[in-house]
N, C-alpha and C. Protein backbone atom coordinates (compact mmCIF):
# COMPACT_ATOMS: atom_id res chain seq x y z
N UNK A 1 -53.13 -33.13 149.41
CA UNK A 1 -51.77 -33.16 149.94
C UNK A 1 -51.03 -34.37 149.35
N UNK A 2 -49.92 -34.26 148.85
CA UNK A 2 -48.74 -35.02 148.39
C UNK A 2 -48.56 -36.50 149.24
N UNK A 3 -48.36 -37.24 149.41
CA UNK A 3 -47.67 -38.18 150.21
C UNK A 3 -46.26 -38.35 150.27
N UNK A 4 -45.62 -38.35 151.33
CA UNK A 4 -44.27 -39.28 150.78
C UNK A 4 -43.78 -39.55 150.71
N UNK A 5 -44.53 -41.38 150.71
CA UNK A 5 -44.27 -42.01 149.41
C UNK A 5 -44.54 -41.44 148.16
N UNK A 6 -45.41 -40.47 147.75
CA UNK A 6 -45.89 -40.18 146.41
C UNK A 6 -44.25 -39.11 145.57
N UNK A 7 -44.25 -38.30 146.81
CA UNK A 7 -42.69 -38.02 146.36
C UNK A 7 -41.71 -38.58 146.13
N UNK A 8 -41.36 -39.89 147.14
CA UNK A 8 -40.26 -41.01 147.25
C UNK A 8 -39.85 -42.17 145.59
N UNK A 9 -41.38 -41.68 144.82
CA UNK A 9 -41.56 -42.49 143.89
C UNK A 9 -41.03 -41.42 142.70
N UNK A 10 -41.76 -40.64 143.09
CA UNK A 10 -41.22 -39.62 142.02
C UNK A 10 -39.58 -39.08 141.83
N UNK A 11 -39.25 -38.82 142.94
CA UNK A 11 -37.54 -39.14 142.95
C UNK A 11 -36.65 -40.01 142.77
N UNK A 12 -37.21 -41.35 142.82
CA UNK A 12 -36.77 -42.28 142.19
C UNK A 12 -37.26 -42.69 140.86
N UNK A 13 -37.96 -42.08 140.29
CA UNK A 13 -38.08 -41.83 138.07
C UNK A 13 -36.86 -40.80 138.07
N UNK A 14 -37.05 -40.33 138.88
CA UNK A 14 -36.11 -39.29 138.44
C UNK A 14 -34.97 -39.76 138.09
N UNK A 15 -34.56 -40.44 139.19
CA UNK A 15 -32.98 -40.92 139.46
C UNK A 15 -32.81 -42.38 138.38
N UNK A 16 -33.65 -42.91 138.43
CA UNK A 16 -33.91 -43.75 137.19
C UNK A 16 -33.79 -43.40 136.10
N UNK A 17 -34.14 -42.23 135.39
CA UNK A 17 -34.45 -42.09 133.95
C UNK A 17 -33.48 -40.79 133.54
N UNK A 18 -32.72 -40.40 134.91
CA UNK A 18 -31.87 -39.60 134.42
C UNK A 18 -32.02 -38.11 134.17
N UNK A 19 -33.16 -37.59 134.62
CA UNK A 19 -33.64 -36.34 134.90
C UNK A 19 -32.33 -35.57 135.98
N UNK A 20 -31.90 -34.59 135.33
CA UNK A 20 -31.29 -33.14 136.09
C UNK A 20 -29.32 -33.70 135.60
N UNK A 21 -29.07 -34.54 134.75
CA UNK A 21 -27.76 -34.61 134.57
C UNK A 21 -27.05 -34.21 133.34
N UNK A 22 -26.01 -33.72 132.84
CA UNK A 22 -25.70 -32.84 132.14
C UNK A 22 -25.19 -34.22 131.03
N UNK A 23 -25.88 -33.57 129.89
CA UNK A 23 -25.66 -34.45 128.32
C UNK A 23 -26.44 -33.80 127.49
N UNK A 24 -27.47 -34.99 127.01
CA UNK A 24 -28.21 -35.04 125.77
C UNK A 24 -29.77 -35.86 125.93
N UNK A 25 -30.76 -35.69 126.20
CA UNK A 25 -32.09 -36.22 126.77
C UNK A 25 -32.51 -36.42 125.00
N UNK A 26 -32.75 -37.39 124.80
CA UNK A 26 -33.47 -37.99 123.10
C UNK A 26 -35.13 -38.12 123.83
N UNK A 27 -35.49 -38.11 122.85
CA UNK A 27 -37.13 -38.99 123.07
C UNK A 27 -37.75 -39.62 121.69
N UNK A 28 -37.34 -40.79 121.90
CA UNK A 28 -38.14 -41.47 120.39
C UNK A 28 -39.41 -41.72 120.52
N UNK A 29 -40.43 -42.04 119.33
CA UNK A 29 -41.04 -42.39 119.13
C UNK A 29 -41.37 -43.71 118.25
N UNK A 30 -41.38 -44.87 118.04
CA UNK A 30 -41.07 -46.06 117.82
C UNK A 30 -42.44 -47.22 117.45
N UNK A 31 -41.58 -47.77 116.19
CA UNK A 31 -42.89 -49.15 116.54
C UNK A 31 -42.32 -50.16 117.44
N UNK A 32 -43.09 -50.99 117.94
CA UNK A 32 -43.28 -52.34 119.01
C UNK A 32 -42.35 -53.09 118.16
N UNK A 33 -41.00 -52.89 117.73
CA UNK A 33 -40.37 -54.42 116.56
C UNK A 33 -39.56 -54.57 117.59
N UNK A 34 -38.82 -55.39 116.66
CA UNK A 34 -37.86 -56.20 116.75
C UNK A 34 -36.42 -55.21 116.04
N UNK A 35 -35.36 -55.05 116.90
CA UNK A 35 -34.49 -54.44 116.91
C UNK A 35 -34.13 -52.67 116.43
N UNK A 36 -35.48 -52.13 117.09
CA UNK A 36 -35.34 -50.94 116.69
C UNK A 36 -34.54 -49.88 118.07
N UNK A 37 -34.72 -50.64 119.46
CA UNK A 37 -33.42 -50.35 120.24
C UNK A 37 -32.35 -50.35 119.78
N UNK A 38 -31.73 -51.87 119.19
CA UNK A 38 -30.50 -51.97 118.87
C UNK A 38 -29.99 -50.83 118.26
N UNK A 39 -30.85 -50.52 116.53
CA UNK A 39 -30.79 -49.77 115.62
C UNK A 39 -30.18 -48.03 116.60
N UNK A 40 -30.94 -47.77 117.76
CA UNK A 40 -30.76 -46.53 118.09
C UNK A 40 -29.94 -46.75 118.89
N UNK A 41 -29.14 -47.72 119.63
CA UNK A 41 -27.83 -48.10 119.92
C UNK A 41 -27.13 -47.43 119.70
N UNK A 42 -27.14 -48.28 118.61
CA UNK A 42 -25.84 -48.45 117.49
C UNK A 42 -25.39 -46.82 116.65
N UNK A 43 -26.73 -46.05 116.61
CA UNK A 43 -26.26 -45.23 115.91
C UNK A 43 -25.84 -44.26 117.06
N UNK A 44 -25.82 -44.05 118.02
CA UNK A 44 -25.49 -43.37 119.51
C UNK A 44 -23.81 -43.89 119.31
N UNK A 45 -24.12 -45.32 119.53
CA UNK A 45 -22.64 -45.70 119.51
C UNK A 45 -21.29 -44.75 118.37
N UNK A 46 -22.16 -45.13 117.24
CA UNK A 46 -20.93 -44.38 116.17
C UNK A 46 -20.42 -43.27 116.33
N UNK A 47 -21.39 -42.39 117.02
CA UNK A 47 -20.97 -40.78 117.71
C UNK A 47 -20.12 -40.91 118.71
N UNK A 48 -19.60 -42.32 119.46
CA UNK A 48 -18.72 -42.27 120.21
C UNK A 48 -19.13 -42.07 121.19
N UNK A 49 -20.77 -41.84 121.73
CA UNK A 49 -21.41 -41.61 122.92
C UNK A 49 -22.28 -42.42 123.87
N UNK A 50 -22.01 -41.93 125.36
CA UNK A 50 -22.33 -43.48 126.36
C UNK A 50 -24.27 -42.89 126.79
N UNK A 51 -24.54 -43.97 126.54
CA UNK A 51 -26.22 -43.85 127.34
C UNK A 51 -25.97 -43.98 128.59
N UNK A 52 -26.32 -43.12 129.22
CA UNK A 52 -26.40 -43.13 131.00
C UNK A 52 -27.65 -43.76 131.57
N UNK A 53 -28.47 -43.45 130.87
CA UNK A 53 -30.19 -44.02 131.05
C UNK A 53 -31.00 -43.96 130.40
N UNK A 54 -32.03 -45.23 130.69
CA UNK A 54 -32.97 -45.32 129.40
C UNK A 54 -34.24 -46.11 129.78
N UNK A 55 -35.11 -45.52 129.30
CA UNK A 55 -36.38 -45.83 129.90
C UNK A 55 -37.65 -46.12 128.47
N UNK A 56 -38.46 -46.90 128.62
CA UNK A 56 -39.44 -47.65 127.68
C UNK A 56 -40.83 -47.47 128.10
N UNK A 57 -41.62 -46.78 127.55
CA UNK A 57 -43.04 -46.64 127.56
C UNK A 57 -43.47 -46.76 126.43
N UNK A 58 -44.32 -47.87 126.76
CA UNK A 58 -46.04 -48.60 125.73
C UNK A 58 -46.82 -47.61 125.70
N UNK A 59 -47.04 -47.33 124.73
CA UNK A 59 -48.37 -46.06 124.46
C UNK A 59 -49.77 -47.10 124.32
N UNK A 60 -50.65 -46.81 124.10
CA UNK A 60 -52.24 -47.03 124.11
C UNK A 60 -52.26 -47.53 122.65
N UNK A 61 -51.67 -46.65 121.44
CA UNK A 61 -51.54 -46.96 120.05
C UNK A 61 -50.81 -47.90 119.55
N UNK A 62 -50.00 -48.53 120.23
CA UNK A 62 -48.88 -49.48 119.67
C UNK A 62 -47.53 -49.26 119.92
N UNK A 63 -47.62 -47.85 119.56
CA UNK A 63 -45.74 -47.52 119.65
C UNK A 63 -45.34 -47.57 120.74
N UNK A 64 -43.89 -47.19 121.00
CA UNK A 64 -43.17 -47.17 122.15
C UNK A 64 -41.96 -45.94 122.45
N UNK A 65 -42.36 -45.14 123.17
CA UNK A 65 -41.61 -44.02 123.86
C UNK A 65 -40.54 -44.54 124.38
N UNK A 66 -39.25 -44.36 123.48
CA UNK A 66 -37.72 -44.48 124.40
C UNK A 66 -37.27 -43.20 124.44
N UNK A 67 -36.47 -43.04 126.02
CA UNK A 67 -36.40 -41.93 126.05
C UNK A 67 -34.80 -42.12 126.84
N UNK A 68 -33.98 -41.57 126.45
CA UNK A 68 -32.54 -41.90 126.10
C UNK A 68 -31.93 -41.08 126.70
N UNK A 69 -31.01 -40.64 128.14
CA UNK A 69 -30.51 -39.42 128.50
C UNK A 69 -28.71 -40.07 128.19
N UNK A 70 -28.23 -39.46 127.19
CA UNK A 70 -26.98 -39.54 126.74
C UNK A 70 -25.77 -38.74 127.40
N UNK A 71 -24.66 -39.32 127.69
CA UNK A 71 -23.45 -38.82 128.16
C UNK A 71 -23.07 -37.87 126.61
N UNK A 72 -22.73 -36.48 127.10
CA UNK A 72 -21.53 -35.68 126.15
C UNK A 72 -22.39 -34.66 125.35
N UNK A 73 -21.84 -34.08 124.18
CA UNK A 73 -22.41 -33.12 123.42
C UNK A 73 -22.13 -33.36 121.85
N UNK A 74 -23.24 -32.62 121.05
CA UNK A 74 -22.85 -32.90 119.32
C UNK A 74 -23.88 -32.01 119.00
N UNK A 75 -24.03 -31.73 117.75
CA UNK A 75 -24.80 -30.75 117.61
C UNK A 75 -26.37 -31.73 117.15
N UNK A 76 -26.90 -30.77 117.75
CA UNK A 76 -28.28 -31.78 118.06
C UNK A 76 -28.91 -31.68 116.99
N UNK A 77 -28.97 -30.86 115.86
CA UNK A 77 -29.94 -31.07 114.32
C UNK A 77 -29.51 -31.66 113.71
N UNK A 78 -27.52 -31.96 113.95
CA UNK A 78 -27.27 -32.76 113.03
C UNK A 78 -27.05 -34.57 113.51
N UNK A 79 -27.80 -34.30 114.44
CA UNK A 79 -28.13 -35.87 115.88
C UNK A 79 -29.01 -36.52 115.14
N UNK A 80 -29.89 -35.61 115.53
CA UNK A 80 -31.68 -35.84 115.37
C UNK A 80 -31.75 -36.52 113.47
N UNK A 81 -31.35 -35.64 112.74
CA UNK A 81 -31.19 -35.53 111.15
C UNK A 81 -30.78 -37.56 111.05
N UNK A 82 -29.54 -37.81 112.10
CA UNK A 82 -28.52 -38.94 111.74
C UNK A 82 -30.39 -39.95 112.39
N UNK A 83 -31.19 -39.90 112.84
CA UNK A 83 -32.32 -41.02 113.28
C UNK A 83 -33.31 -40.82 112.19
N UNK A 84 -33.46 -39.51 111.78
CA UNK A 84 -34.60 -39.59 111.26
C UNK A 84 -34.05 -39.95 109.46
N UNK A 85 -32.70 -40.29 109.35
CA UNK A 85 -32.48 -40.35 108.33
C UNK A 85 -32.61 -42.36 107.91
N UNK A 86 -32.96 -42.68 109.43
CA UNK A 86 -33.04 -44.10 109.44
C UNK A 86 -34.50 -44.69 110.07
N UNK A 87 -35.15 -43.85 109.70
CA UNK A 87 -36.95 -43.70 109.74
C UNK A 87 -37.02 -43.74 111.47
N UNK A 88 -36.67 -43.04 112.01
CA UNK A 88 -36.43 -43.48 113.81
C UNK A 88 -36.71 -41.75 113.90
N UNK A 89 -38.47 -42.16 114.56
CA UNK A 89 -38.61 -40.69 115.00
C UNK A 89 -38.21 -40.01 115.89
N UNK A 90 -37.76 -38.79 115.78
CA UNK A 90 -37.17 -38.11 117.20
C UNK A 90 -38.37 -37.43 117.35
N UNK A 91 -38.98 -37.51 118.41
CA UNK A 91 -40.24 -36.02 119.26
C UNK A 91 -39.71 -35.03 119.76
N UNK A 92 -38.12 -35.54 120.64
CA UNK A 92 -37.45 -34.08 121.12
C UNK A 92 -35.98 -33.97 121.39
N UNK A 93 -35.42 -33.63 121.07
CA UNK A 93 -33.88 -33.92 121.60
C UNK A 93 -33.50 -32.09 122.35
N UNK A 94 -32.68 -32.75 123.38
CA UNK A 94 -32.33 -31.10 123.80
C UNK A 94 -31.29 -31.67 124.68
N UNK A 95 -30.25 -30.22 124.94
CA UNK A 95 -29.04 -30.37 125.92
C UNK A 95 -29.57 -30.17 127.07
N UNK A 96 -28.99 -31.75 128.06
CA UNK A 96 -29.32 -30.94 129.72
C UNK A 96 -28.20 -30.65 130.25
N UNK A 97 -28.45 -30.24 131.26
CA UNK A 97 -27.60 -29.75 132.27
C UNK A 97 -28.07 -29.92 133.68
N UNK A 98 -26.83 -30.30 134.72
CA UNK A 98 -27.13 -30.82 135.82
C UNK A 98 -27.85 -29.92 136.79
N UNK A 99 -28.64 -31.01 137.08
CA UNK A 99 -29.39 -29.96 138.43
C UNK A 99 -29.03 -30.49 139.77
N UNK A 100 -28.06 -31.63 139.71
CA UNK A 100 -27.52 -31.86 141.25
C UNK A 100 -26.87 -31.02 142.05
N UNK A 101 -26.92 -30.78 142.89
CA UNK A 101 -26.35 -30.17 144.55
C UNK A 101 -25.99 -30.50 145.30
N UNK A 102 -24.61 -29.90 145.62
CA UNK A 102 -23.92 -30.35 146.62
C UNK A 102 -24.37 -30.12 148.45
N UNK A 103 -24.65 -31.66 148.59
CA UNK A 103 -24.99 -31.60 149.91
C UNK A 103 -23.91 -31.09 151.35
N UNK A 104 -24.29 -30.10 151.91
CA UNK A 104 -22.88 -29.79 152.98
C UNK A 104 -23.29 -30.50 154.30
């Protein structure tokens, strides 16, 4: 059986990392440096588009999982194409859409 707290925690990643809101969900894959956030900033920025949330996981291997839920829309092969054209791996990019509900 669930706890919950075990739920209470889990709804708050949620609400943290931006799960169920309507944009653009990135997921990099990354080395441990020095300004390779900035780098994926910046190139978000030039598209004219706002990060709503963003979250950082240490893998076991070294790298680091950023995972980016972006305000707005663009076409996502030619997104993905603009990171990997600056050695910045993408693992997944896809359009979300909101799953919030209106409470009555």
């Amino acid at each position: 059986m669930v706890s919950l707290l075990t739920v209470m925690y889990f709804r708050a990643f949620l609400e943290i990392s931006g799960y169920g809101e309507e944009g653009i969900r990135v997921r990099f894959i990354t080395e441990n440096e020095i300004g390779v956030l900035g780098k994926i900033v910046s190139l978000i920025v030039e598209e004219n588009l706002n990060i709503s949330h963003t979250v950082n996981i240490p893998r076991k291997d070294g790298k680091i999982v950023i995972e980016v839920q972006i305000e707005g829309t663009v076409d996502l092969a030619t997104f993905k194409q603009k990171f990997e054209s600056e050695n910045i791996q993408v693992e997944e990019i896809t359009q979300t859409s909101s799953k919030k509900t209106v409470k009555k």
